[in-house]
N, C-alpha and C. Protein backbone atom coordinates (compact mmCIF):
# COMPACT_ATOMS: atom_id res chain seq x y z
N UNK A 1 0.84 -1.17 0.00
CA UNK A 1 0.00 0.00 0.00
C UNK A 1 0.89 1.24 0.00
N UNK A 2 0.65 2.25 -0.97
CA UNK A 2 1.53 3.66 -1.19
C UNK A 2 0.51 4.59 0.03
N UNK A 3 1.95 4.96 0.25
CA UNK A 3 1.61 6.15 1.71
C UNK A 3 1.78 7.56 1.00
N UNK A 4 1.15 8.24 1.42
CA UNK A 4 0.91 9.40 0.99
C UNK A 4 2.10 10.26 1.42
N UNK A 5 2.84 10.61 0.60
CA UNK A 5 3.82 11.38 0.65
C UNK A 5 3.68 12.74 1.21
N UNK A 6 2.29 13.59 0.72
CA UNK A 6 2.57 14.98 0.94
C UNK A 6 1.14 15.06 1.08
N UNK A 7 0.81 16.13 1.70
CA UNK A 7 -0.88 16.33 2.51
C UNK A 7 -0.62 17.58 2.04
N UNK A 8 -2.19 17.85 1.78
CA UNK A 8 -2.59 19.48 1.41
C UNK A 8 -2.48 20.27 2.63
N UNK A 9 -1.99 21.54 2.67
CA UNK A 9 -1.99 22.35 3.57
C UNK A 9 -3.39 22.70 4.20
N UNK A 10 -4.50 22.92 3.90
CA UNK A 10 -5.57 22.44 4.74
C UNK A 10 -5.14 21.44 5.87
N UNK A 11 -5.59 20.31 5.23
CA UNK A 11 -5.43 18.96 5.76
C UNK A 11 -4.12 19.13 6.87
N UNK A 12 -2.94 19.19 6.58
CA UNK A 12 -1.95 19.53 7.30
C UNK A 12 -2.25 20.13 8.34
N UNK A 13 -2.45 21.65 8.65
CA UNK A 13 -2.95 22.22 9.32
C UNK A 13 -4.08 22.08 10.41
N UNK A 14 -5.27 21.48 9.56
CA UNK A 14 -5.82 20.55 10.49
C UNK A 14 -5.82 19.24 11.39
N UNK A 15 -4.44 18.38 11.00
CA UNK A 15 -3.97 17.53 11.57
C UNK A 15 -3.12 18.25 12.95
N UNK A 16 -2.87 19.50 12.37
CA UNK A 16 -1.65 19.83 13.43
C UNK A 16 -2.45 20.51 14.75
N UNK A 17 -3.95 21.30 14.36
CA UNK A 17 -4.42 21.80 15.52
C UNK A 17 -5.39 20.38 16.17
N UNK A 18 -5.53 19.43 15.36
CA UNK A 18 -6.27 18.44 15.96
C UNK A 18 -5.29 17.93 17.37
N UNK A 19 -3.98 17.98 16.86
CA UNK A 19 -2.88 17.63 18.00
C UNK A 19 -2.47 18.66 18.74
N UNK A 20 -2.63 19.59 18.47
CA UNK A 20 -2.23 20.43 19.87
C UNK A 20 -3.86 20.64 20.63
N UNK A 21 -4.99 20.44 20.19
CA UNK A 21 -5.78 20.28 21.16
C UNK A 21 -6.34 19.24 21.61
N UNK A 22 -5.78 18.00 21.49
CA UNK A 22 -5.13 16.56 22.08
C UNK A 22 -4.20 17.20 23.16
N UNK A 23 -3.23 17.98 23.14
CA UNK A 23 -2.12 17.73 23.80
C UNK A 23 -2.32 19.64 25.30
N UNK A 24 -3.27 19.81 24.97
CA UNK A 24 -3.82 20.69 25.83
C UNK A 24 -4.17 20.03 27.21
N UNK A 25 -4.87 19.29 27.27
CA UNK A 25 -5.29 19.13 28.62
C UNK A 25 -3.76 18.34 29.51
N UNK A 26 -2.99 17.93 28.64
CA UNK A 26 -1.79 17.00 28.76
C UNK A 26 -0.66 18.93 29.43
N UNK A 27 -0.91 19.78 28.80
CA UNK A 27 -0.01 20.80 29.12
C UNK A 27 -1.10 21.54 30.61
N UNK A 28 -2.17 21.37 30.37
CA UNK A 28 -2.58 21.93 31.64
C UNK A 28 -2.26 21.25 33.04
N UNK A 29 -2.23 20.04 33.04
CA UNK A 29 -1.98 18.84 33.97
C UNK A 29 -0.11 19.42 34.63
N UNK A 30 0.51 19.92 33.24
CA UNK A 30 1.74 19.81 33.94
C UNK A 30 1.73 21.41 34.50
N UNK A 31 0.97 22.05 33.80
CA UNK A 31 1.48 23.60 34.47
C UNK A 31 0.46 23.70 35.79
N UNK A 32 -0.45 22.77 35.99
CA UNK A 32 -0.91 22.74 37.24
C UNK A 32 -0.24 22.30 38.16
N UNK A 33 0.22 21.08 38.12
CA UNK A 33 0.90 20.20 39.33
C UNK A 33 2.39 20.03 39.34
N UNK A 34 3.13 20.93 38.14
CA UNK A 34 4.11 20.79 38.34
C UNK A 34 5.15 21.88 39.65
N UNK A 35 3.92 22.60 39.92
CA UNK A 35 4.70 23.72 40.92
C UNK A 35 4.64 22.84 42.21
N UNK A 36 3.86 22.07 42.33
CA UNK A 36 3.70 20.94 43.71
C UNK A 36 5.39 20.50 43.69
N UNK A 37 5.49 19.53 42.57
CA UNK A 37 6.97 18.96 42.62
C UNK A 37 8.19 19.80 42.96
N UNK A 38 7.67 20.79 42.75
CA UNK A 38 9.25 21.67 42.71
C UNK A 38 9.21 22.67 44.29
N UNK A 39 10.13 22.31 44.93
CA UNK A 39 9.78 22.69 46.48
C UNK A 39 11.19 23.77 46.52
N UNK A 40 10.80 24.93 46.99
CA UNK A 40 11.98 25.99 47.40
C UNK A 40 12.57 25.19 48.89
N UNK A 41 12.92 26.44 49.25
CA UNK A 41 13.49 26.21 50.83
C UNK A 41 12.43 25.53 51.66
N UNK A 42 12.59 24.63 52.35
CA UNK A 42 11.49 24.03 53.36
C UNK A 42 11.25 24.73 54.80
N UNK A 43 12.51 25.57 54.86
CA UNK A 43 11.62 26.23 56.40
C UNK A 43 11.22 27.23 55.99
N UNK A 44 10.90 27.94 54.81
CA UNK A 44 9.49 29.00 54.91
C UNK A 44 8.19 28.25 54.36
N UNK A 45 7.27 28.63 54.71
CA UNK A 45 6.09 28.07 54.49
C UNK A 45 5.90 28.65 52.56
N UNK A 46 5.27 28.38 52.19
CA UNK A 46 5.21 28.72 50.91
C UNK A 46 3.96 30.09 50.74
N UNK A 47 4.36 30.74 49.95
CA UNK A 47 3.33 32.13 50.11
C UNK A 47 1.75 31.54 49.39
N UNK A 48 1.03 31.27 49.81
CA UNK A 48 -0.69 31.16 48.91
C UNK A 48 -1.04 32.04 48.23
N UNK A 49 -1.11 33.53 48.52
CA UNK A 49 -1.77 34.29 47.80
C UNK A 49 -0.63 34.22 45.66
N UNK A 50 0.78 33.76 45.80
CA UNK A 50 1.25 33.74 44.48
C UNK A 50 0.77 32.36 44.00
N UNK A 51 0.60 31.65 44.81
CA UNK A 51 0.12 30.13 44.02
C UNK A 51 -0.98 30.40 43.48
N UNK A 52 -1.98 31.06 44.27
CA UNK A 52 -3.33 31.54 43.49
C UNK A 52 -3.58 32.29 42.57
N UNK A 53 -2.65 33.45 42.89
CA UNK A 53 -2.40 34.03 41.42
C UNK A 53 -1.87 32.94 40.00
N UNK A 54 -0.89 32.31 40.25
CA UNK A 54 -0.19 31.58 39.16
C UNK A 54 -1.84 30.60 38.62
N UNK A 55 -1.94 29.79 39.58
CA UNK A 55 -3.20 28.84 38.91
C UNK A 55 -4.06 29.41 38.48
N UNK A 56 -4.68 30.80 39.03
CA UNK A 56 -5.48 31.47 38.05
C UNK A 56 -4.82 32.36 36.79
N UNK A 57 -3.47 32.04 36.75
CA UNK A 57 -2.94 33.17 34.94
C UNK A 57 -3.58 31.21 34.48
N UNK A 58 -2.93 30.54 34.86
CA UNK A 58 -2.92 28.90 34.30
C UNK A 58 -4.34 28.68 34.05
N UNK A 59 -5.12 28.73 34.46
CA UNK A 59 -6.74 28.56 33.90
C UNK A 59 -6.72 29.05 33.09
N UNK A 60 -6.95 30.65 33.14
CA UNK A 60 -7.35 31.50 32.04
C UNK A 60 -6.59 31.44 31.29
N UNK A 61 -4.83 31.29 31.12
CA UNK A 61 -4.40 30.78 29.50
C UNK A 61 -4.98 29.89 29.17
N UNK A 62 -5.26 28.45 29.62
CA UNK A 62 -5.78 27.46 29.54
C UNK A 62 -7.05 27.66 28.74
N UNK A 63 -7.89 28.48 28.85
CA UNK A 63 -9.47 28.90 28.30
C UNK A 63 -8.64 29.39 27.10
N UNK A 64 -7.99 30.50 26.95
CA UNK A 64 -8.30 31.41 26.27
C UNK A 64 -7.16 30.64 25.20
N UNK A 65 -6.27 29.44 24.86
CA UNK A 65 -6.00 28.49 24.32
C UNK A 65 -6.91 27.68 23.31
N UNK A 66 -7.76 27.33 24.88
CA UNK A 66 -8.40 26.57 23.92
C UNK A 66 -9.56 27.12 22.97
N UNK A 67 -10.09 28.73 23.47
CA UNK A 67 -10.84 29.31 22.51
C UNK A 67 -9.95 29.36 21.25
N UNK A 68 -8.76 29.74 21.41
CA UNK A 68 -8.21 30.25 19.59
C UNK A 68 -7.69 28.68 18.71
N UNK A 69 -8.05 27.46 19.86
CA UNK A 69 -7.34 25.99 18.96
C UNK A 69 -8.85 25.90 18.96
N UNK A 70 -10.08 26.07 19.30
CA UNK A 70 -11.42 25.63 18.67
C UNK A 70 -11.66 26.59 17.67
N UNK A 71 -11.34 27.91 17.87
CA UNK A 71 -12.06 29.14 17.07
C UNK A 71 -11.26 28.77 15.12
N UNK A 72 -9.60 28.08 15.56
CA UNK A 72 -9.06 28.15 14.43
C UNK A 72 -9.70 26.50 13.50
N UNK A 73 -9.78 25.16 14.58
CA UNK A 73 -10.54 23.92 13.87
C UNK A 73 -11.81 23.97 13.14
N UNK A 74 -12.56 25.14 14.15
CA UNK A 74 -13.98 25.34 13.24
C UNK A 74 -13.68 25.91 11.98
N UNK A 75 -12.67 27.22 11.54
CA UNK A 75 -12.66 27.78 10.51
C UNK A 75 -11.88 27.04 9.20
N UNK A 76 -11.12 26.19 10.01
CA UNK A 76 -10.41 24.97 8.69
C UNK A 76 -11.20 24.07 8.27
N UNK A 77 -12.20 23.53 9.65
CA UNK A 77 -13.40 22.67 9.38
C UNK A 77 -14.34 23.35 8.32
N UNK A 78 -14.88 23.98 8.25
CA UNK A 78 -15.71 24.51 7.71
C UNK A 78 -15.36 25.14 6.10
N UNK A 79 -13.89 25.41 5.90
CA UNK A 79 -13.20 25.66 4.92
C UNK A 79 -13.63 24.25 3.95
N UNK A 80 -13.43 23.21 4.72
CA UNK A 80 -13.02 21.54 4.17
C UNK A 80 -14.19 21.15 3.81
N UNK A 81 -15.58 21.39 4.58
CA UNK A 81 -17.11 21.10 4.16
C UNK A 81 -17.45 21.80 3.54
N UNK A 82 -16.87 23.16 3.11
CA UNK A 82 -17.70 23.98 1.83
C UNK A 82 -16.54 23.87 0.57
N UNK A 83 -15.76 23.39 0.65
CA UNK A 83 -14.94 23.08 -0.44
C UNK A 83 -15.24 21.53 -0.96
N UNK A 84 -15.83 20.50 -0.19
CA UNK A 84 -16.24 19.25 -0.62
C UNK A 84 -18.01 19.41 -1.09
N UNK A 85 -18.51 20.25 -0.75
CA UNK A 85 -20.00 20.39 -1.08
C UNK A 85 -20.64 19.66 0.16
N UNK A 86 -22.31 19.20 -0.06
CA UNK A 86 -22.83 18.37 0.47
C UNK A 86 -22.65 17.29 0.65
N UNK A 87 -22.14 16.32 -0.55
CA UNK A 87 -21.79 15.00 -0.45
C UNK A 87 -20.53 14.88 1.02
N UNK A 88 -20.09 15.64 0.98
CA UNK A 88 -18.80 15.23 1.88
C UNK A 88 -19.59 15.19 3.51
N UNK A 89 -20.73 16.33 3.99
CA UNK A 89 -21.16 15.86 5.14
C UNK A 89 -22.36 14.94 5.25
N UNK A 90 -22.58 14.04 3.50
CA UNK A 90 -23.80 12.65 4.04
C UNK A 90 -22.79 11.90 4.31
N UNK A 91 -21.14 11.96 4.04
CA UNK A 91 -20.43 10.90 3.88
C UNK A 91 -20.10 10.59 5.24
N UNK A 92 -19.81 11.32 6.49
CA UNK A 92 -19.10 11.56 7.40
C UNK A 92 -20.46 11.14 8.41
N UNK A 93 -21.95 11.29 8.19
CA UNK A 93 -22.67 10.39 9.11
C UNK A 93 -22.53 9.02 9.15
């Protein structure tokens, strides 16, 4: 079986945001819990009010991520269903 050498830039593109918003919840996991692992000096207590700040910049990049990796799949998506016509979304039920 011949493998496809070269993908249309559409297609491309949409393979590539399909994987970085696969690999989103995988980057939120580490910028959440990775400040746990990493311990300063042990005889000061650790300050709360900067942890709270940090996890809340980390949410809201987190949102506002995943608005511009959905906002950009819908507009490639939708590029790909009006460039195939109708037939292409009876095909895909």
């Amino acid at each position: 079986m011949a493998r496809r050498l070269f993908l249309e830039r559409r297609t491309y593109r949409r393979n590539r945001l399909e994987d970085a918003a696969r690999l989103l919840p995988v980057l939120g996991v580490i910028l959440l819990f990775g400040p746990i692992f990493i311990r300063g000096d042990e005889a000061e207590p650790p300050i709360l009010a900067g942890g709270l700040v940090y996890y809340f910049a980390v949410w809201i990049g987190l949102i506002i991520l995943t608005a511009l990796v959905s906002r950009a799949l819908r507009r490639v998506g939708g590029q790909d269903s009006a460039d195939n016509g109708p037939a292409a979304s009876e095909d895909q039920s």
